[in-house]
PDB file of N, CA and C in Angstrom:
ATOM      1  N   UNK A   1     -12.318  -1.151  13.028  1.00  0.00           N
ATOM      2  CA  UNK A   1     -11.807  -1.007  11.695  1.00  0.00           C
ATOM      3  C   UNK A   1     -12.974  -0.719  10.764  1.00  0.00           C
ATOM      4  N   UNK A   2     -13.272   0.887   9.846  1.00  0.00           N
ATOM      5  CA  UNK A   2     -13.885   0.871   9.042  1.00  0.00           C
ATOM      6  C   UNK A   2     -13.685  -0.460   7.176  1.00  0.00           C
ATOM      7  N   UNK A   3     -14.730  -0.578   7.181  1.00  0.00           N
ATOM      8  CA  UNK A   3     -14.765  -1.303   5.492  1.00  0.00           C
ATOM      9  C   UNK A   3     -15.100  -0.303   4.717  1.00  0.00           C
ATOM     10  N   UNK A   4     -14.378  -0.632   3.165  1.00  0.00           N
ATOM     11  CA  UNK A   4     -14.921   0.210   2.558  1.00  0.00           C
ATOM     12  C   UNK A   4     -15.289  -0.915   1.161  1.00  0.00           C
ATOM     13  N   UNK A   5     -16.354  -0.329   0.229  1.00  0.00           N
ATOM     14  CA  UNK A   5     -16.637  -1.409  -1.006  1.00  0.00           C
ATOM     15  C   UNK A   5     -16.037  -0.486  -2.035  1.00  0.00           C
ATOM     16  N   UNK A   6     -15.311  -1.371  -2.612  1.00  0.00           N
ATOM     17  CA  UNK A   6     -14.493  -0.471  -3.699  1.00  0.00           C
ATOM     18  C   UNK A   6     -15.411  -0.677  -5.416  1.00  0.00           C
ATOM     19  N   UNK A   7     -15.824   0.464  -5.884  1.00  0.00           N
ATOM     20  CA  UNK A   7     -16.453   0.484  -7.239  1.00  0.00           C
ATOM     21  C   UNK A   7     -15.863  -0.290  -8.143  1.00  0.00           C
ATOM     22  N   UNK A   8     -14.535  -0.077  -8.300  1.00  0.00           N
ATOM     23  CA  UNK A   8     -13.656  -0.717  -9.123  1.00  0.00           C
ATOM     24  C   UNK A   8     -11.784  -0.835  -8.545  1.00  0.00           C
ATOM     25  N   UNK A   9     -11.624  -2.196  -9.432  1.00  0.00           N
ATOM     26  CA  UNK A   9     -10.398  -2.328  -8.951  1.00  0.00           C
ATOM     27  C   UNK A   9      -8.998  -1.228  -8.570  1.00  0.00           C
ATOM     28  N   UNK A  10      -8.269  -1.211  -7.673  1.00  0.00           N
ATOM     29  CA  UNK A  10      -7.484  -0.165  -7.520  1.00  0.00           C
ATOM     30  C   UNK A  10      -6.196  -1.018  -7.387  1.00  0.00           C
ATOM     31  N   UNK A  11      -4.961  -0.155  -8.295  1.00  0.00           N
ATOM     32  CA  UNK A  11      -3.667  -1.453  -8.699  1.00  0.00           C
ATOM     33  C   UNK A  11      -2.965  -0.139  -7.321  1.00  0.00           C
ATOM     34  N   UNK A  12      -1.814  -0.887  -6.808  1.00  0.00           N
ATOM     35  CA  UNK A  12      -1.434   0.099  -5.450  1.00  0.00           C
ATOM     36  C   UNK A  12       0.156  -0.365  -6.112  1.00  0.00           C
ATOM     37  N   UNK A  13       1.011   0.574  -5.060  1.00  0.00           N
ATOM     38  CA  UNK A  13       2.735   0.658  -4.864  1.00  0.00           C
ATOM     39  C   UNK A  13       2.406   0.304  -3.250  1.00  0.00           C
ATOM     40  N   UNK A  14       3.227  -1.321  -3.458  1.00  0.00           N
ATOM     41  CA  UNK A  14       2.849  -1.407  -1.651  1.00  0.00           C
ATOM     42  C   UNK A  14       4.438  -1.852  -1.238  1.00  0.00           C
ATOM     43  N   UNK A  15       4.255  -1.590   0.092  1.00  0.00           N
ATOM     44  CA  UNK A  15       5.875  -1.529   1.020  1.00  0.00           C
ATOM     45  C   UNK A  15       5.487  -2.200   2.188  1.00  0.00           C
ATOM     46  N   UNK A  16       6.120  -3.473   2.292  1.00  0.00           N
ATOM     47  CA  UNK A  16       5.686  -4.351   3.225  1.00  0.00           C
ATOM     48  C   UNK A  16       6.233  -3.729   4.597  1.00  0.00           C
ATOM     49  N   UNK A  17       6.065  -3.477   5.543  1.00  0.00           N
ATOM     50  CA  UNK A  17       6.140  -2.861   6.587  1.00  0.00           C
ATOM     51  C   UNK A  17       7.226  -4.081   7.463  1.00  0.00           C
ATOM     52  N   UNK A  18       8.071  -4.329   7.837  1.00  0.00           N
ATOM     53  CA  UNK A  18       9.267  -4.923   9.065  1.00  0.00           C
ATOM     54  C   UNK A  18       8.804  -5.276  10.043  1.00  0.00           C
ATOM     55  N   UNK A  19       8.368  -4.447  10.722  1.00  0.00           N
ATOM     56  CA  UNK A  19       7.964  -4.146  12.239  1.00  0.00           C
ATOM     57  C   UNK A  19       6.761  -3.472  12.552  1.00  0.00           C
ATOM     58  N   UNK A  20       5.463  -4.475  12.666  1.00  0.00           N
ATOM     59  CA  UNK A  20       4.106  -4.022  12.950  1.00  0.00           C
ATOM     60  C   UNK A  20       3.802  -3.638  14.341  1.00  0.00           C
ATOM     61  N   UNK A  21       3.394  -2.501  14.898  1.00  0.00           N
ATOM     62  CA  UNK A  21       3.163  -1.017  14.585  1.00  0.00           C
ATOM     63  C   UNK A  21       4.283  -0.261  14.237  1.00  0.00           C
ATOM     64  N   UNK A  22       5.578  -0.419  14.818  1.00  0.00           N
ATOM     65  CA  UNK A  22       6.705   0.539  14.837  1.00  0.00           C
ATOM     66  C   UNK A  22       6.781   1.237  13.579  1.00  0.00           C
ATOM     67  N   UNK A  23       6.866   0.162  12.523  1.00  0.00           N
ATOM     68  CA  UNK A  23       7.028   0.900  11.286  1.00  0.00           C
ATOM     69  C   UNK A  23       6.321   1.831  10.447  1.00  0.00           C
ATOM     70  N   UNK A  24       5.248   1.724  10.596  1.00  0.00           N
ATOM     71  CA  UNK A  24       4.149   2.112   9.700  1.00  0.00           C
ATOM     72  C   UNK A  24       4.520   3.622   9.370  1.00  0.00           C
ATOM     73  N   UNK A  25       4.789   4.563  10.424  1.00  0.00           N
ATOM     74  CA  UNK A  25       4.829   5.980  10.304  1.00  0.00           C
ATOM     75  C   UNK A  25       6.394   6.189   9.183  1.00  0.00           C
ATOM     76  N   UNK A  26       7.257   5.400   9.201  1.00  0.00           N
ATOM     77  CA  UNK A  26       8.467   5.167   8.161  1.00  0.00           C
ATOM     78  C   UNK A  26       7.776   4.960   7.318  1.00  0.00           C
ATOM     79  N   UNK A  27       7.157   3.675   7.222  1.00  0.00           N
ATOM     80  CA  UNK A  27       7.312   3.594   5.701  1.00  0.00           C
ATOM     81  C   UNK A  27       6.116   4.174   4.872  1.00  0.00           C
ATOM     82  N   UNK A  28       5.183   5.028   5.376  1.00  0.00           N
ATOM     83  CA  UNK A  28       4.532   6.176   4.800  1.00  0.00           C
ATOM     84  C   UNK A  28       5.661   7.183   4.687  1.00  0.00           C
ATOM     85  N   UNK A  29       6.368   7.884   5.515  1.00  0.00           N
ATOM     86  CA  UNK A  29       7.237   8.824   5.431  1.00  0.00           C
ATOM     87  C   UNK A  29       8.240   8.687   4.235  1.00  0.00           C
ATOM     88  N   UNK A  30       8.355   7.724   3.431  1.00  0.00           N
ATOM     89  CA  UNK A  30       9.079   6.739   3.008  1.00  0.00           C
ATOM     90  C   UNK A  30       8.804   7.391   1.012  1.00  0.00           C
ATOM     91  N   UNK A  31       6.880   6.909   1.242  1.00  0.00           N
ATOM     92  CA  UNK A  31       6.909   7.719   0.248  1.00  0.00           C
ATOM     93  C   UNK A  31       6.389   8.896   0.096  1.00  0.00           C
ATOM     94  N   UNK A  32       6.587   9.142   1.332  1.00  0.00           N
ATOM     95  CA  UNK A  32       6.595  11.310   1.202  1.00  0.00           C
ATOM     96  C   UNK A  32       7.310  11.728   0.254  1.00  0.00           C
ATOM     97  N   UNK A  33       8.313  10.842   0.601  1.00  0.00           N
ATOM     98  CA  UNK A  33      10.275  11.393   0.251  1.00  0.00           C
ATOM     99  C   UNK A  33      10.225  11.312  -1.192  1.00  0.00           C
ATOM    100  N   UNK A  34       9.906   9.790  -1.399  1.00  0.00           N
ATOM    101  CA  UNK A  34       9.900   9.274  -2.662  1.00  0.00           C
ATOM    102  C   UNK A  34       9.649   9.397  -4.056  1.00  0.00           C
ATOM    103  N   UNK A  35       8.395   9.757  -3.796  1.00  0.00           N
ATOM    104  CA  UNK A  35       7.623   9.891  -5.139  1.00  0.00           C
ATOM    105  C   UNK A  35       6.848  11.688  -5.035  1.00  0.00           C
ATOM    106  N   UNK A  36       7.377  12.064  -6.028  1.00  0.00           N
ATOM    107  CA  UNK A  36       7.126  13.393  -6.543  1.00  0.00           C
ATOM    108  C   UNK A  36       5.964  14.220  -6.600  1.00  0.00           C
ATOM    109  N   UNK A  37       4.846  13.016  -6.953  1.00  0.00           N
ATOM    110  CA  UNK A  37       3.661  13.354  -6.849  1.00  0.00           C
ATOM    111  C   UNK A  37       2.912  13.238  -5.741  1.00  0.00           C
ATOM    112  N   UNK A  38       3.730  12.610  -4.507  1.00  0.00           N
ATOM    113  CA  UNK A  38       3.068  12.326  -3.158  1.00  0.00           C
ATOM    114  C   UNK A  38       1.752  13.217  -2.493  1.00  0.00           C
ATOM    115  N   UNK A  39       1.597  14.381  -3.154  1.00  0.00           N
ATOM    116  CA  UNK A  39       0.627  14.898  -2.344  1.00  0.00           C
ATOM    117  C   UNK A  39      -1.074  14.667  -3.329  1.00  0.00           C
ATOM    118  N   UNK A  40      -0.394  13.956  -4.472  1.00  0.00           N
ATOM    119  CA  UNK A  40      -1.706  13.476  -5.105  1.00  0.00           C
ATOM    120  C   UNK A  40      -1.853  12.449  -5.165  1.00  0.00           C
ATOM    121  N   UNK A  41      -1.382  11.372  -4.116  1.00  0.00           N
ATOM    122  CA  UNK A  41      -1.542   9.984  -4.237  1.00  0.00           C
ATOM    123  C   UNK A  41      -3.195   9.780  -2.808  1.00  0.00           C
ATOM    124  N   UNK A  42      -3.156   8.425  -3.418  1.00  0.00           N
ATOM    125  CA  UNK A  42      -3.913   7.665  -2.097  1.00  0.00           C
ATOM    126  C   UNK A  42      -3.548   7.336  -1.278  1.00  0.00           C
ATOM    127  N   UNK A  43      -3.454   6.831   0.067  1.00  0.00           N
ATOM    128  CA  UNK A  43      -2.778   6.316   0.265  1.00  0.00           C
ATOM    129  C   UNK A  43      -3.357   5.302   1.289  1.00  0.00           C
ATOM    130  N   UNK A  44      -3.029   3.548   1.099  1.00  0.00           N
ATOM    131  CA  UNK A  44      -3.235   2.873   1.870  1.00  0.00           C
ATOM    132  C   UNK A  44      -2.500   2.234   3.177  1.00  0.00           C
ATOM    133  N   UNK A  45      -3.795   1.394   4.134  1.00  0.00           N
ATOM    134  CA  UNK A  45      -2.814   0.355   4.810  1.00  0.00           C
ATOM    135  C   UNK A  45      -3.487  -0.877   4.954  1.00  0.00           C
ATOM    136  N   UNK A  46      -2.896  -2.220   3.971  1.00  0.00           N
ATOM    137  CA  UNK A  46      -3.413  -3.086   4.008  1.00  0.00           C
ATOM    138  C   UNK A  46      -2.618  -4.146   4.796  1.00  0.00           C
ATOM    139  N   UNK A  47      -3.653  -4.981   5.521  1.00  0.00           N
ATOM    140  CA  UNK A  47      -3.567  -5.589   6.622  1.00  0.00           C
ATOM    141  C   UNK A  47      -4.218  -7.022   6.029  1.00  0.00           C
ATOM    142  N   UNK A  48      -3.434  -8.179   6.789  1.00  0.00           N
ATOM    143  CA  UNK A  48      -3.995  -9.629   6.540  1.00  0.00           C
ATOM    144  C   UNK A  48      -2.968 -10.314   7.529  1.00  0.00           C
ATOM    145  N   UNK A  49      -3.659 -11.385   8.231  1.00  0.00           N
ATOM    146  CA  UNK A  49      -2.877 -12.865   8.430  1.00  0.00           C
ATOM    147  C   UNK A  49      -1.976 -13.627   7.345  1.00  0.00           C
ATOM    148  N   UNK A  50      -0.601 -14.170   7.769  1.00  0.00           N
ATOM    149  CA  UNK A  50       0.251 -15.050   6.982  1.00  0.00           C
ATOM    150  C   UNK A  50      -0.432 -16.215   7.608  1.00  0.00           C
ATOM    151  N   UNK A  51       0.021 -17.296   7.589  1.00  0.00           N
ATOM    152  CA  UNK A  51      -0.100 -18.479   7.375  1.00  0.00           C
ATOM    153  C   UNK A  51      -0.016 -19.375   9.035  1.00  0.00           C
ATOM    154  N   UNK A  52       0.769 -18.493   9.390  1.00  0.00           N
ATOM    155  CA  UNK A  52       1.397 -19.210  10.866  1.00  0.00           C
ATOM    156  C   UNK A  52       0.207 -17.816  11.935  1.00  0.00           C
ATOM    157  N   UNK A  53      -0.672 -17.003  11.508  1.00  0.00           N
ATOM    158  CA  UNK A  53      -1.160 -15.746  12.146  1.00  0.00           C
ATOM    159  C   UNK A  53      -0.422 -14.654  12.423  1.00  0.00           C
ATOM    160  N   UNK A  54       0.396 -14.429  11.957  1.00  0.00           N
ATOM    161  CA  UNK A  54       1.054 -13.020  11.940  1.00  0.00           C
ATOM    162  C   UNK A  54       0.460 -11.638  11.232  1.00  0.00           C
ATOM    163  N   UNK A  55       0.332 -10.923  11.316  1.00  0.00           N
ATOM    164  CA  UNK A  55      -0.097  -9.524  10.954  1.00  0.00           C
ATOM    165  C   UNK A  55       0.922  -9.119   9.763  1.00  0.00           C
ATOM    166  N   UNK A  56       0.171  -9.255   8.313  1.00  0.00           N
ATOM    167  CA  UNK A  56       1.072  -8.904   7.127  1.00  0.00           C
ATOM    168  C   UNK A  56       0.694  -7.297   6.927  1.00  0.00           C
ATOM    169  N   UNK A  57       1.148  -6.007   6.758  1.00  0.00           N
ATOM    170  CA  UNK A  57       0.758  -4.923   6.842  1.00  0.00           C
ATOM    171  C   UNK A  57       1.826  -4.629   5.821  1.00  0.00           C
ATOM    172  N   UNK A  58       1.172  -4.186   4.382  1.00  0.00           N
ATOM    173  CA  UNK A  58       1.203  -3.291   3.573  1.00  0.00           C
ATOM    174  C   UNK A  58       1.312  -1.446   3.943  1.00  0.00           C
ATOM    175  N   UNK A  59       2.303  -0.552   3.487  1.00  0.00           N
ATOM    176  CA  UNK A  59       1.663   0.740   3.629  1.00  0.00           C
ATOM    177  C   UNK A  59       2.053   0.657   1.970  1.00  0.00           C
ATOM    178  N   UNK A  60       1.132   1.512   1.476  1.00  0.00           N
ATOM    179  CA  UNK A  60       0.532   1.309  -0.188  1.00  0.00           C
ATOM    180  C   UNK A  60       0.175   3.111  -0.730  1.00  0.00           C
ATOM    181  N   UNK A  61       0.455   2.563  -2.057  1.00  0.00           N
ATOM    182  CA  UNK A  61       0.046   4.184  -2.450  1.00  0.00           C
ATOM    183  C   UNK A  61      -0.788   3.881  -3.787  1.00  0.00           C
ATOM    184  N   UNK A  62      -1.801   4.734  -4.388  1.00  0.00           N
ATOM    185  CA  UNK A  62      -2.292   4.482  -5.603  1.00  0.00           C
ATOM    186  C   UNK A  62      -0.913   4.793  -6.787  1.00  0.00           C
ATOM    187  N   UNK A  63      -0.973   3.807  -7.988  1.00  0.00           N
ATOM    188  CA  UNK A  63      -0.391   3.608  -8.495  1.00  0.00           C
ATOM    189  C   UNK A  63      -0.817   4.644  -9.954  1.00  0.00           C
ATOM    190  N   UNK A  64      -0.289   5.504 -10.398  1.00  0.00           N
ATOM    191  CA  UNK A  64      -0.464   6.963 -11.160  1.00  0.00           C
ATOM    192  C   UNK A  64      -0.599   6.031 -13.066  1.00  0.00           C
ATOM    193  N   UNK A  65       0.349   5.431 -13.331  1.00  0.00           N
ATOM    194  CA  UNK A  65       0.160   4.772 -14.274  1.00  0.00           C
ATOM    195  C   UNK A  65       0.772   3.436 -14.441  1.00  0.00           C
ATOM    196  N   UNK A  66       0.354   2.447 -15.257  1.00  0.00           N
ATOM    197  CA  UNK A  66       0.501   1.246 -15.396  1.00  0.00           C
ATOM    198  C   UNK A  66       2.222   1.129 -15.654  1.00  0.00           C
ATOM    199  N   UNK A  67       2.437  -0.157 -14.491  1.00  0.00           N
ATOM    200  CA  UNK A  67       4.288  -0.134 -14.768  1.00  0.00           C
ATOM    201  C   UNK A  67       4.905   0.906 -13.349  1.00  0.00           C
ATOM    202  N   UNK A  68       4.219   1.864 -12.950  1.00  0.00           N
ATOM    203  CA  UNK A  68       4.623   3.034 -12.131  1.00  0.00           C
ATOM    204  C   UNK A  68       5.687   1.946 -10.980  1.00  0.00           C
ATOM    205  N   UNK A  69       4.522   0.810 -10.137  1.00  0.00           N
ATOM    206  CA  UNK A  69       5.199   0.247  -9.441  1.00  0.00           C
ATOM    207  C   UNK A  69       7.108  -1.103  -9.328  1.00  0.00           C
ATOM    208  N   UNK A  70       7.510  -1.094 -10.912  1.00  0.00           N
ATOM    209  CA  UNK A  70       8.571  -1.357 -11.351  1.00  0.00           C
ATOM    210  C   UNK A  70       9.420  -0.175 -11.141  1.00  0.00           C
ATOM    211  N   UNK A  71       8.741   0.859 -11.609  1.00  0.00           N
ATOM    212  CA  UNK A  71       9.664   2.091 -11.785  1.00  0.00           C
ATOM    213  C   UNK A  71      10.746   1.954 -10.190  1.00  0.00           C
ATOM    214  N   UNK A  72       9.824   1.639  -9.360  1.00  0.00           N
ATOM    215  CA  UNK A  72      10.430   1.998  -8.155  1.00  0.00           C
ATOM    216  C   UNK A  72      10.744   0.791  -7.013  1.00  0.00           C
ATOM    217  N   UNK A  73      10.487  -0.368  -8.058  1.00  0.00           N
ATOM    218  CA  UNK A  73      11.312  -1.387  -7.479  1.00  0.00           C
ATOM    219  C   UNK A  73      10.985  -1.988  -6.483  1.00  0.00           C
ATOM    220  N   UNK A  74       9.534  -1.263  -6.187  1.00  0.00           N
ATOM    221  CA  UNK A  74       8.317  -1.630  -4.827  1.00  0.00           C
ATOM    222  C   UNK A  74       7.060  -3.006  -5.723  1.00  0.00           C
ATOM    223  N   UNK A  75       6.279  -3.553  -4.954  1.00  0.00           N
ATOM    224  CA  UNK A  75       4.990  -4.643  -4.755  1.00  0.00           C
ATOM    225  C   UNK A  75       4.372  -3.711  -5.769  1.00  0.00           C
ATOM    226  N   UNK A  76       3.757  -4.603  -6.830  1.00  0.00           N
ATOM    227  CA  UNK A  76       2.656  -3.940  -7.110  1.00  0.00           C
ATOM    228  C   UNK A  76       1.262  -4.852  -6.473  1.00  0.00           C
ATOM    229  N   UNK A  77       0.405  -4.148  -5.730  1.00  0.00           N
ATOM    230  CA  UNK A  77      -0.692  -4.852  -5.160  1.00  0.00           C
ATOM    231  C   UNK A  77      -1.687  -4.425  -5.727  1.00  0.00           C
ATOM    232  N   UNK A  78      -2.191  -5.633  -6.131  1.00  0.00           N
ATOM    233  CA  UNK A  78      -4.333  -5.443  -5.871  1.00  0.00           C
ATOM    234  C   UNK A  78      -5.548  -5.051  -5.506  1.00  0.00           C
ATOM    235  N   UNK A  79      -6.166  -4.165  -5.060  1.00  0.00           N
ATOM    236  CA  UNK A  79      -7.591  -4.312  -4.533  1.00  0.00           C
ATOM    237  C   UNK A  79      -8.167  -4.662  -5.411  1.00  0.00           C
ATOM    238  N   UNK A  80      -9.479  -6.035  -5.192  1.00  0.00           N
ATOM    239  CA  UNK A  80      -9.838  -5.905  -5.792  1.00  0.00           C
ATOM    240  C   UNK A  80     -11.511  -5.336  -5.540  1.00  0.00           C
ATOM    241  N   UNK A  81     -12.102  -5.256  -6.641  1.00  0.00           N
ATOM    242  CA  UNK A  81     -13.651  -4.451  -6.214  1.00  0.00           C
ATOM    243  C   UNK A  81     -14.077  -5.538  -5.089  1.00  0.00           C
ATOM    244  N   UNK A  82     -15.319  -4.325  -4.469  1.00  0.00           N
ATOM    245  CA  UNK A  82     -15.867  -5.154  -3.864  1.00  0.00           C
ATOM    246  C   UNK A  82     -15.460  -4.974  -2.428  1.00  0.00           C
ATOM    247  N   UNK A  83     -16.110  -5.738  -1.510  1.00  0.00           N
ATOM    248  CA  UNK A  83     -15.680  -5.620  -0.229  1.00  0.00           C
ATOM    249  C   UNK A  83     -14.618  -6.291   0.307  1.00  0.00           C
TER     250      UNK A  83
END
């Protein structure tokens, strides 16, 4: 797994993924469909342990303007700077 250090904070549209690996290629495809501007987004996949060790997997998109992620009724998530 590459790291990356982020300059500054990045606010995301994240879509908690169901079914880790199966899903992932959906719910990117997801916001192909979705959002209009899809071919100028970012796009992430954030990954973490829950509580019991399960694999929490985000697929995420950069968020275009503040509020964007209400619009669509999706997570708004965090990066924050830094590693």
């Amino acid at each position: 797994m590459k790291e990356y250090a982020l300059i500054e904070e990045v606010t995301l549209i994240a879509l908690t993924v169901r079914y880790f690996p199966e899903g992932i290629g959906e719910a990117f495809n997801t916001w192909m469909h979705m959002l209009p501007d899809s071919q100028d987004k970012v796009f992430f996949g954030v990954s973490y342990p829950d509580q019991e060790g399960s694999l929490i997997y985000k697929a995420a998109v950069s968020q275009a303007f503040d509020g964007e992620s209400e619009q669509y009724a999706y997570e708004n998530y965090v990066l924050s700077k830094g590693k």
